[in-house]
Structures are given as structure tokens and as C-alpha cells.
PDB file of N, CA and C in Angstrom:
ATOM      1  N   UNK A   1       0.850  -1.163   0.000  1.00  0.00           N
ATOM      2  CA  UNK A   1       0.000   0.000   0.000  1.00  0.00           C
ATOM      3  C   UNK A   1       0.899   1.230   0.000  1.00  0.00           C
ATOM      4  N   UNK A   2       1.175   2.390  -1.260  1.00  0.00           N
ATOM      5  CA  UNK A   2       1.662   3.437  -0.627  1.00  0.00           C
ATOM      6  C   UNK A   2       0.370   4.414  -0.526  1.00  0.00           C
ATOM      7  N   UNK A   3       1.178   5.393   0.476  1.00  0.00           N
ATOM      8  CA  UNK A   3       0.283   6.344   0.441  1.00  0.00           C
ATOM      9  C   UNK A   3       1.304   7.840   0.583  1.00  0.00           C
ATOM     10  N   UNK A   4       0.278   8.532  -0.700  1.00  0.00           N
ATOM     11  CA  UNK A   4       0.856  10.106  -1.020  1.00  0.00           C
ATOM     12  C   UNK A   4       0.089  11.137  -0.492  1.00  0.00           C
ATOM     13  N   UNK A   5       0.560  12.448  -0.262  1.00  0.00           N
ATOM     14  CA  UNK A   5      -0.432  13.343   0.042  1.00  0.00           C
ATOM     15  C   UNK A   5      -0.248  14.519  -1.129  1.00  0.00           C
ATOM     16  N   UNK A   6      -1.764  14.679  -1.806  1.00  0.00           N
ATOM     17  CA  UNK A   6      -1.591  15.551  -2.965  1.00  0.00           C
ATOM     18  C   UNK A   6      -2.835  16.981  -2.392  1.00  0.00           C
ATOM     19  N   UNK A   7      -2.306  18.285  -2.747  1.00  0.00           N
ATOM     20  CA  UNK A   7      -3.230  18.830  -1.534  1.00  0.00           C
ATOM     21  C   UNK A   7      -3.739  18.877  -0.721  1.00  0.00           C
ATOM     22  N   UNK A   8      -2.723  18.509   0.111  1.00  0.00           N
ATOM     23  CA  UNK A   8      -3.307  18.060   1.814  1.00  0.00           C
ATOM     24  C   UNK A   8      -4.582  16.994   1.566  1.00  0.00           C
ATOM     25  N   UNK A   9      -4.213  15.768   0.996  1.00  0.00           N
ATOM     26  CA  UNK A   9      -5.288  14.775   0.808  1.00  0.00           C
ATOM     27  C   UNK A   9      -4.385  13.541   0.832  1.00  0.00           C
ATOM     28  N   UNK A  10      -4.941  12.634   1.929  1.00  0.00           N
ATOM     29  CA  UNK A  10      -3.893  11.395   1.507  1.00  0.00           C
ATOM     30  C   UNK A  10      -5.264  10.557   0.626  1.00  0.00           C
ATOM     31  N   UNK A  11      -4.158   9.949  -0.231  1.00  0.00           N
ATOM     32  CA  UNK A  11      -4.081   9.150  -0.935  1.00  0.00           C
ATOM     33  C   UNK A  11      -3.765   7.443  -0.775  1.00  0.00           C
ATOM     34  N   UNK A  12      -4.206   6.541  -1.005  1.00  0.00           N
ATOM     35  CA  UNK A  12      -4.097   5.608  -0.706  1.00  0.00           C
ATOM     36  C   UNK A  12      -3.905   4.703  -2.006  1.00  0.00           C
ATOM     37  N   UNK A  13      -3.190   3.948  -2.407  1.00  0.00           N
ATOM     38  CA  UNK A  13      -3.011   2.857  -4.000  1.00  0.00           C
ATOM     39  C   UNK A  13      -3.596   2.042  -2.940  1.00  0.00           C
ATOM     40  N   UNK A  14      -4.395   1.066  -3.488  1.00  0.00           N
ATOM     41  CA  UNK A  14      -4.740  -0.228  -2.970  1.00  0.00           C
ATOM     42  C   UNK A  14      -5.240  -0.946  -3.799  1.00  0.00           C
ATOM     43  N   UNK A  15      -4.685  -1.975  -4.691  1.00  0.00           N
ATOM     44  CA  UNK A  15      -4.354  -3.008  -5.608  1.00  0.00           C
ATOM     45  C   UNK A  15      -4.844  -2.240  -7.122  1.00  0.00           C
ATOM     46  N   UNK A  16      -3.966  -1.485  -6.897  1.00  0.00           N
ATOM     47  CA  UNK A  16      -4.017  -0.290  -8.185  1.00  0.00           C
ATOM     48  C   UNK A  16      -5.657   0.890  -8.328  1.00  0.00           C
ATOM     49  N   UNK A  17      -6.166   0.732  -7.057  1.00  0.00           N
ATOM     50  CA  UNK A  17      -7.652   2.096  -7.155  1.00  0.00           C
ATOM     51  C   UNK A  17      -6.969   2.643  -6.118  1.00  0.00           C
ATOM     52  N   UNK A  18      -7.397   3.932  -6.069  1.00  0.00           N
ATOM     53  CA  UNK A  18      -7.222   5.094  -5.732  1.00  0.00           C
ATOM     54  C   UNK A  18      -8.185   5.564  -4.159  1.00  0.00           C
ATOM     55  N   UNK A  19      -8.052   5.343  -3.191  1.00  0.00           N
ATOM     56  CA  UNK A  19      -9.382   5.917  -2.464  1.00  0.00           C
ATOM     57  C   UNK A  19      -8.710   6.818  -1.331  1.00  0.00           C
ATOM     58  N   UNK A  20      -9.265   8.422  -0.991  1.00  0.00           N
ATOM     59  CA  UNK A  20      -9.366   9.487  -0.758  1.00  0.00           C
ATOM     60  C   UNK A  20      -9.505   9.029   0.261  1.00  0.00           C
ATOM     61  N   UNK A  21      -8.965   9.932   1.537  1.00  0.00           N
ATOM     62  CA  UNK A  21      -9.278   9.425   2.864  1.00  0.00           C
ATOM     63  C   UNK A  21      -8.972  11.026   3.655  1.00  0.00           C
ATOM     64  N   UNK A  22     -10.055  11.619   3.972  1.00  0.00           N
ATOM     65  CA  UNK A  22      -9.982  12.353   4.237  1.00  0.00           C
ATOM     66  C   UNK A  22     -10.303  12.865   5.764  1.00  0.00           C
ATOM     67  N   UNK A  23     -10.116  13.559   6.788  1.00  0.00           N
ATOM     68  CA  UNK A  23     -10.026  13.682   7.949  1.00  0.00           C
ATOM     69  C   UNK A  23     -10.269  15.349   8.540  1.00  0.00           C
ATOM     70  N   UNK A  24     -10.678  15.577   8.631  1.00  0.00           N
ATOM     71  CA  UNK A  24     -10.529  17.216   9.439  1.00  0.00           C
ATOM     72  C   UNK A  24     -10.380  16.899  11.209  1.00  0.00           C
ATOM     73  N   UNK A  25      -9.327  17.490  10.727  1.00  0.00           N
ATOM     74  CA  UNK A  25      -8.863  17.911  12.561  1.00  0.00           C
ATOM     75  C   UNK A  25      -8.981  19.265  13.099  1.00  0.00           C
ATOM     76  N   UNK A  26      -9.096  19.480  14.285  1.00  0.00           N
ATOM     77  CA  UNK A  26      -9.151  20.994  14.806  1.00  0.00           C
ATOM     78  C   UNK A  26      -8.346  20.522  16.095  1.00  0.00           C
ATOM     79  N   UNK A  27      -7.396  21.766  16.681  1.00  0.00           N
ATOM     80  CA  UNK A  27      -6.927  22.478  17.440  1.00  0.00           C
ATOM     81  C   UNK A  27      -7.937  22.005  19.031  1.00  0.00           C
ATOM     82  N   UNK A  28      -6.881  21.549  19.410  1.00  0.00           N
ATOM     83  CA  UNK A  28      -7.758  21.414  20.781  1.00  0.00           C
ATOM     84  C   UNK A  28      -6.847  21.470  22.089  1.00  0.00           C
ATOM     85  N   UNK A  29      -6.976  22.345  23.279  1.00  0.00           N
ATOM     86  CA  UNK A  29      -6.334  22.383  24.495  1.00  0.00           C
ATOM     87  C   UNK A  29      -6.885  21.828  26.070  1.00  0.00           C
ATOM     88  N   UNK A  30      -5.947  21.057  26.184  1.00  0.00           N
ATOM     89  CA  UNK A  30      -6.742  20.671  27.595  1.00  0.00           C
ATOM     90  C   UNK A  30      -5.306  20.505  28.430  1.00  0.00           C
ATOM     91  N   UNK A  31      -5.584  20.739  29.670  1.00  0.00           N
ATOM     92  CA  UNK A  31      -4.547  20.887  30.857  1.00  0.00           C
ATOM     93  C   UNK A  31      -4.448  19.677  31.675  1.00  0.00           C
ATOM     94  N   UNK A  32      -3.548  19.703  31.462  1.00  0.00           N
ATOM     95  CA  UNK A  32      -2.685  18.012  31.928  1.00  0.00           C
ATOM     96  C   UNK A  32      -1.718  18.387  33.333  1.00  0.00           C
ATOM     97  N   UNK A  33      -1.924  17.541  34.317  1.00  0.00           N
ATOM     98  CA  UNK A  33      -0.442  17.815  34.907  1.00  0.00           C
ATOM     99  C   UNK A  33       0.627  17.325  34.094  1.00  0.00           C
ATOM    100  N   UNK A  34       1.596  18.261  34.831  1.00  0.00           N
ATOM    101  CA  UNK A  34       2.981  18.225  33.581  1.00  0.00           C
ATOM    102  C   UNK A  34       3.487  16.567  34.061  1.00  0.00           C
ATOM    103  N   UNK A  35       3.812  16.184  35.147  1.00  0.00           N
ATOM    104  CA  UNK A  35       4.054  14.643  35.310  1.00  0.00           C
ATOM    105  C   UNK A  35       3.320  13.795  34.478  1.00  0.00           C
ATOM    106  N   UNK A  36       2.154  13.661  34.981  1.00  0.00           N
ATOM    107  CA  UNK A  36       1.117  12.639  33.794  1.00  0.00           C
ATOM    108  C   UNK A  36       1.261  12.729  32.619  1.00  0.00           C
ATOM    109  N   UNK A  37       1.613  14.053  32.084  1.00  0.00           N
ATOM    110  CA  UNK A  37       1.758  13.931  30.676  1.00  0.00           C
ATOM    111  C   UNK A  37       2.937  13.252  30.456  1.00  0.00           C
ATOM    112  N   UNK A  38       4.540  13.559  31.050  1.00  0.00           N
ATOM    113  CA  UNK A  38       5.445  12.910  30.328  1.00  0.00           C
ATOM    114  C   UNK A  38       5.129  11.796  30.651  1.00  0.00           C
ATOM    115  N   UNK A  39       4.492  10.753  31.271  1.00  0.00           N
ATOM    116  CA  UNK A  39       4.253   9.598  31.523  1.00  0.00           C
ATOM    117  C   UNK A  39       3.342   9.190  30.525  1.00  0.00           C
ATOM    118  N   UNK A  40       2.428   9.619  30.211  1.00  0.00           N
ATOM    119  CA  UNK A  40       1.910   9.365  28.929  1.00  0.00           C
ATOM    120  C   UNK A  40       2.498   9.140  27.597  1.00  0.00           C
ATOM    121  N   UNK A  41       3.213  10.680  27.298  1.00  0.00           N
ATOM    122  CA  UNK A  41       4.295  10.425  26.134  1.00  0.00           C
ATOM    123  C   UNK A  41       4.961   9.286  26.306  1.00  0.00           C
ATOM    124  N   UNK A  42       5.178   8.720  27.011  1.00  0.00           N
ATOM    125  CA  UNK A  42       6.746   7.542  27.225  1.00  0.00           C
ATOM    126  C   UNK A  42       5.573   6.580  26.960  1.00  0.00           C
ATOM    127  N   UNK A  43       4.944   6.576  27.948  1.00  0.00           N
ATOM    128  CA  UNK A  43       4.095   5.287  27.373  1.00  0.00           C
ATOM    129  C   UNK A  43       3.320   4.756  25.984  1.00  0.00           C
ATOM    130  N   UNK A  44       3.268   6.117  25.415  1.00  0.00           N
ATOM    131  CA  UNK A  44       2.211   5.872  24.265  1.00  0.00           C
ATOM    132  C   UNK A  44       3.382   5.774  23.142  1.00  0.00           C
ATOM    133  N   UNK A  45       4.531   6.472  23.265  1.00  0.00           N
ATOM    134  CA  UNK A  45       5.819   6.024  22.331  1.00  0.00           C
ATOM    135  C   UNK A  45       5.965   4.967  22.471  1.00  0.00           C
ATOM    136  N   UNK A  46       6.591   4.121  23.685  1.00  0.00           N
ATOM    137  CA  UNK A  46       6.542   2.474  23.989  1.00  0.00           C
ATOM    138  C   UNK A  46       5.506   1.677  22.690  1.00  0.00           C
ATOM    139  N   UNK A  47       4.242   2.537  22.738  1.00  0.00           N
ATOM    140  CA  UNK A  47       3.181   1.596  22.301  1.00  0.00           C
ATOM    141  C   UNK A  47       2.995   1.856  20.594  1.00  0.00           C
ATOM    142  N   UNK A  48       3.982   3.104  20.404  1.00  0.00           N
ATOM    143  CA  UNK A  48       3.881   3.335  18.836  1.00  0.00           C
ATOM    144  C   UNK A  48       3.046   4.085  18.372  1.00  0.00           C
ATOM    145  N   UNK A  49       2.730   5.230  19.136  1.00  0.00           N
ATOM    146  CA  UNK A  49       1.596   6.198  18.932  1.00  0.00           C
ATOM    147  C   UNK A  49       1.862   7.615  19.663  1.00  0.00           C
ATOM    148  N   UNK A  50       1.450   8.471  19.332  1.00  0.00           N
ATOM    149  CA  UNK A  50       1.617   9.385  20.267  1.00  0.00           C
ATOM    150  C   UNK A  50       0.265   9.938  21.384  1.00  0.00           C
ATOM    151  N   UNK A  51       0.173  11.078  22.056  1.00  0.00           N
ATOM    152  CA  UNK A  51      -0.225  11.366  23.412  1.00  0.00           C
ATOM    153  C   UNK A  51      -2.304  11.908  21.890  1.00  0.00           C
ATOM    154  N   UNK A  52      -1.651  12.604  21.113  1.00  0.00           N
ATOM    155  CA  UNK A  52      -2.501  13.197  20.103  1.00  0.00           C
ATOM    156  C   UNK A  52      -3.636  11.945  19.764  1.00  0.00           C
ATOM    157  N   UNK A  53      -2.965  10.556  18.879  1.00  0.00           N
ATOM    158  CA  UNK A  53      -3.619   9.586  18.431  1.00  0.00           C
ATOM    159  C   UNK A  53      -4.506   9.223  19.403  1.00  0.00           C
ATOM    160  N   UNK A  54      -3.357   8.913  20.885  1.00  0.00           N
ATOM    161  CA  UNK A  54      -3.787   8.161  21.903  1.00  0.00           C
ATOM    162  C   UNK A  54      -5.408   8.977  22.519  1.00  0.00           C
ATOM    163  N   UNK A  55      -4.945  10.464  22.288  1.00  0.00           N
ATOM    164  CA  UNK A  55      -7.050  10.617  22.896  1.00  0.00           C
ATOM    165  C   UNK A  55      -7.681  10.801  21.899  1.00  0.00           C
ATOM    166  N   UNK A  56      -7.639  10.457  20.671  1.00  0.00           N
ATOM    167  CA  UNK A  56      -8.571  10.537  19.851  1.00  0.00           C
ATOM    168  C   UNK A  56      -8.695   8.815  19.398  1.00  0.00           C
ATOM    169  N   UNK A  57      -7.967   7.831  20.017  1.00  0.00           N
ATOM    170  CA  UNK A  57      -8.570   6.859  20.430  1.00  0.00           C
ATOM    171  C   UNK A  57      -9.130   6.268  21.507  1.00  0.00           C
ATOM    172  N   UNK A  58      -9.200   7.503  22.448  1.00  0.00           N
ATOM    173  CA  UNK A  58     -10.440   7.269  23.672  1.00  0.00           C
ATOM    174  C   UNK A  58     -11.192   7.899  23.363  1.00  0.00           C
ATOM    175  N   UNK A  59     -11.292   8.875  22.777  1.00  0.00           N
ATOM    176  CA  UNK A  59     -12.341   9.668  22.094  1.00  0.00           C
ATOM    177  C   UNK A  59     -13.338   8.937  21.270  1.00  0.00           C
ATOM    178  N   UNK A  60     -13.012   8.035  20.570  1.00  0.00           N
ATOM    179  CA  UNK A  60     -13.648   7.059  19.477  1.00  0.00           C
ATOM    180  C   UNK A  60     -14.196   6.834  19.855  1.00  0.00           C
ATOM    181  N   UNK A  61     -13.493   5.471  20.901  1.00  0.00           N
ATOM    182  CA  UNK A  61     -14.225   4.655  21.663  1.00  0.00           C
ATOM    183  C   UNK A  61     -15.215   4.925  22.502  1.00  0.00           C
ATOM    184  N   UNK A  62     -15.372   6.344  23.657  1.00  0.00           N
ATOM    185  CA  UNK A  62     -16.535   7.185  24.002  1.00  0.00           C
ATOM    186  C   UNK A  62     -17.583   6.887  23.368  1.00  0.00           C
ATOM    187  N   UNK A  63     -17.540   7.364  22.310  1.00  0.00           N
ATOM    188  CA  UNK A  63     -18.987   8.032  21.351  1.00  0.00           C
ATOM    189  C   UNK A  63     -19.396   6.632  21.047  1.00  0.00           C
ATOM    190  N   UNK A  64     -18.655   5.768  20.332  1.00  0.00           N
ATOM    191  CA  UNK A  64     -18.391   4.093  20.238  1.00  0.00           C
ATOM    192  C   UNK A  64     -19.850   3.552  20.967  1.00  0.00           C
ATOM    193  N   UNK A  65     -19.129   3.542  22.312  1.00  0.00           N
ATOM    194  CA  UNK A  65     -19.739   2.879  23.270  1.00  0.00           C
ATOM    195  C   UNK A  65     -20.954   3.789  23.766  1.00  0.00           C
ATOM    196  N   UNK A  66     -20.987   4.989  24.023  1.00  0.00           N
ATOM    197  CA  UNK A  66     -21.678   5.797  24.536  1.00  0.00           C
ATOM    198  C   UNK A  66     -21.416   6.439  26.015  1.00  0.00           C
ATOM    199  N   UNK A  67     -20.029   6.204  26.248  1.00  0.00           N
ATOM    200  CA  UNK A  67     -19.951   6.538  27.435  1.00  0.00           C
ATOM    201  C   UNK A  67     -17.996   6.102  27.604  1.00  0.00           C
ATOM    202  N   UNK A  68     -18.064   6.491  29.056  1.00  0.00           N
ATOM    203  CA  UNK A  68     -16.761   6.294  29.088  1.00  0.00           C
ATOM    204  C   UNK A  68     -16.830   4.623  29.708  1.00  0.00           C
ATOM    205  N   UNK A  69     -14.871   4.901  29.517  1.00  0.00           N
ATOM    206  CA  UNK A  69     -14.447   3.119  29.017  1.00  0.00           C
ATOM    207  C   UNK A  69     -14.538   2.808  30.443  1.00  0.00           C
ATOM    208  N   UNK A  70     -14.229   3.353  31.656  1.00  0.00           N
ATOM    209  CA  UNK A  70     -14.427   2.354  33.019  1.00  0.00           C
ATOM    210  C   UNK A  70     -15.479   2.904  33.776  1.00  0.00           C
ATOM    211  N   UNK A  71     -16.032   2.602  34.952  1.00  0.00           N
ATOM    212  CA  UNK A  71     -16.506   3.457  35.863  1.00  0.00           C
ATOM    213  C   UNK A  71     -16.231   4.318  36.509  1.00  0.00           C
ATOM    214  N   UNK A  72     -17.344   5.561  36.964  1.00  0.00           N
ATOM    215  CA  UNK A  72     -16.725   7.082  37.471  1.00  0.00           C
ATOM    216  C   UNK A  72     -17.837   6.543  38.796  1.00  0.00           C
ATOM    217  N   UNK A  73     -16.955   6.439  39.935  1.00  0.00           N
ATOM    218  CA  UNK A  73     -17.641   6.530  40.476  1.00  0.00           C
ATOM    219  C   UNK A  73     -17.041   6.521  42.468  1.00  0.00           C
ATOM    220  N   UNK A  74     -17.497   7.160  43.199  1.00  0.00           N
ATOM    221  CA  UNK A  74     -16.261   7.284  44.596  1.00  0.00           C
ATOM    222  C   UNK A  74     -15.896   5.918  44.953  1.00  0.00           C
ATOM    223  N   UNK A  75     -14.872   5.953  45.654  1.00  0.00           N
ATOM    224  CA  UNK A  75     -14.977   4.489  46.694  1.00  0.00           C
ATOM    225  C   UNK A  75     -15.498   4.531  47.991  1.00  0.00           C
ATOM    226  N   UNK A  76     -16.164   3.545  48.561  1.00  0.00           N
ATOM    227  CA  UNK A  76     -16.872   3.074  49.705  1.00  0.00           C
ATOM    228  C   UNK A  76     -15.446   2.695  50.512  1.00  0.00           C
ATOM    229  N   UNK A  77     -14.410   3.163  50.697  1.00  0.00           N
ATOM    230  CA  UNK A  77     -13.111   2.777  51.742  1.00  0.00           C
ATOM    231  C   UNK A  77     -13.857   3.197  53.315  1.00  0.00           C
ATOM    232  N   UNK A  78     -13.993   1.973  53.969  1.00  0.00           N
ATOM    233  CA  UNK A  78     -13.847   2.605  55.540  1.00  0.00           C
ATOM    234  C   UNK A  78     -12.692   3.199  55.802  1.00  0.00           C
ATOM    235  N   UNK A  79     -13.345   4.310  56.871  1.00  0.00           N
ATOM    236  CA  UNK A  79     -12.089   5.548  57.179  1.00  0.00           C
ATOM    237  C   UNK A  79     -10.697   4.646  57.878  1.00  0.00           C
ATOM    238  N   UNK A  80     -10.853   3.422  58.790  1.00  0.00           N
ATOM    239  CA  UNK A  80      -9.961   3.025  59.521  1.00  0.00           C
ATOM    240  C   UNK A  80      -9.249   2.130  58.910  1.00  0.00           C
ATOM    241  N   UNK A  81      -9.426   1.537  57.293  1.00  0.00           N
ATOM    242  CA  UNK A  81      -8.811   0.722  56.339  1.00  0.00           C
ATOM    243  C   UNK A  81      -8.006   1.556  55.611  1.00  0.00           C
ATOM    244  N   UNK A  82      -8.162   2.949  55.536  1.00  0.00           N
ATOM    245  CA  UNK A  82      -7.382   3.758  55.090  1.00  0.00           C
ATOM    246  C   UNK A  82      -5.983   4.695  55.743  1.00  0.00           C
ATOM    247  N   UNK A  83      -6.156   4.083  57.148  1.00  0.00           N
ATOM    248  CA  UNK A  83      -4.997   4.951  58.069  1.00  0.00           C
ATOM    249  C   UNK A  83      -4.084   3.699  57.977  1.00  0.00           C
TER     250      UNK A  83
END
């Protein structure tokens, strides 16, 4: 498979046809602690992706599923299991 980009359009050969694959991205900021993030970067390099891919593949999966991937919800810890 190669793939070219001809006016900001990738391109894809796939067993000699042509198919357009097109994507719009936008600009997006969200505040990270600075620790978590380099821990992220390292990890998501490890995994062959970066921190960018990596939330717009939790992002997917969200809408995907309809919700988020684990439970949000407090813990029931007794106070004296916790000292």
C-alpha cells in the first residue's frame, strides 16, 4: 500500500484504485499535569503512537460505546482501612 499526500489529501493505491481518505482535525487544548503527561508520552511512544492519536482513540471509543471506558464513580473505603 503506498500512500501520497496531494493537496493536503492522503491518498491511498490499494491493488491499483485510488481511495481518498480524508479527515478534518481541529486544534484542541486541555490541561494536563505536567508529570502525567510525560508519563503518557513515554508510554504511548513504547506503544507506537503518540499522546494526540492516543485521545482521539479514547475519544472514538466514548462516542463508540456511549460513554466512558471504566466506571466514574467514589470508593466506599472505611475511614480506619485507610490509616
Amino acid at each position: 500500500m503506498k500512500i501520497q499526500m496531494i493537496d493536503n489529501v492522503n491518498l491511498e493505491e490499494y491493488n491499483n484504485s485510488k481511495v481518498v481518505m480524508i479527515m478534518a482535525t481541529v486544534p484542541t487544548q486541555i490541561r494536563i499535569d505536567e508529570e502525567l503527561k510525560k508519563q503518557a508520552i513515554e508510554l504511548f511512544g513504547q506503544l507506537g503512537t503518540d499522546i494526540s492519536s492516543a485521545t482521539n482513540m479514547f475519544l472514538r471509543q466514548c462516542v463508540l460505546r456511549g460513554g466512558l471506558l471504566f466506571n466514574v464513580e467514589l470508593p466506599n473505603y472505611k475511614p480506619e482501612v485507610c490509616n
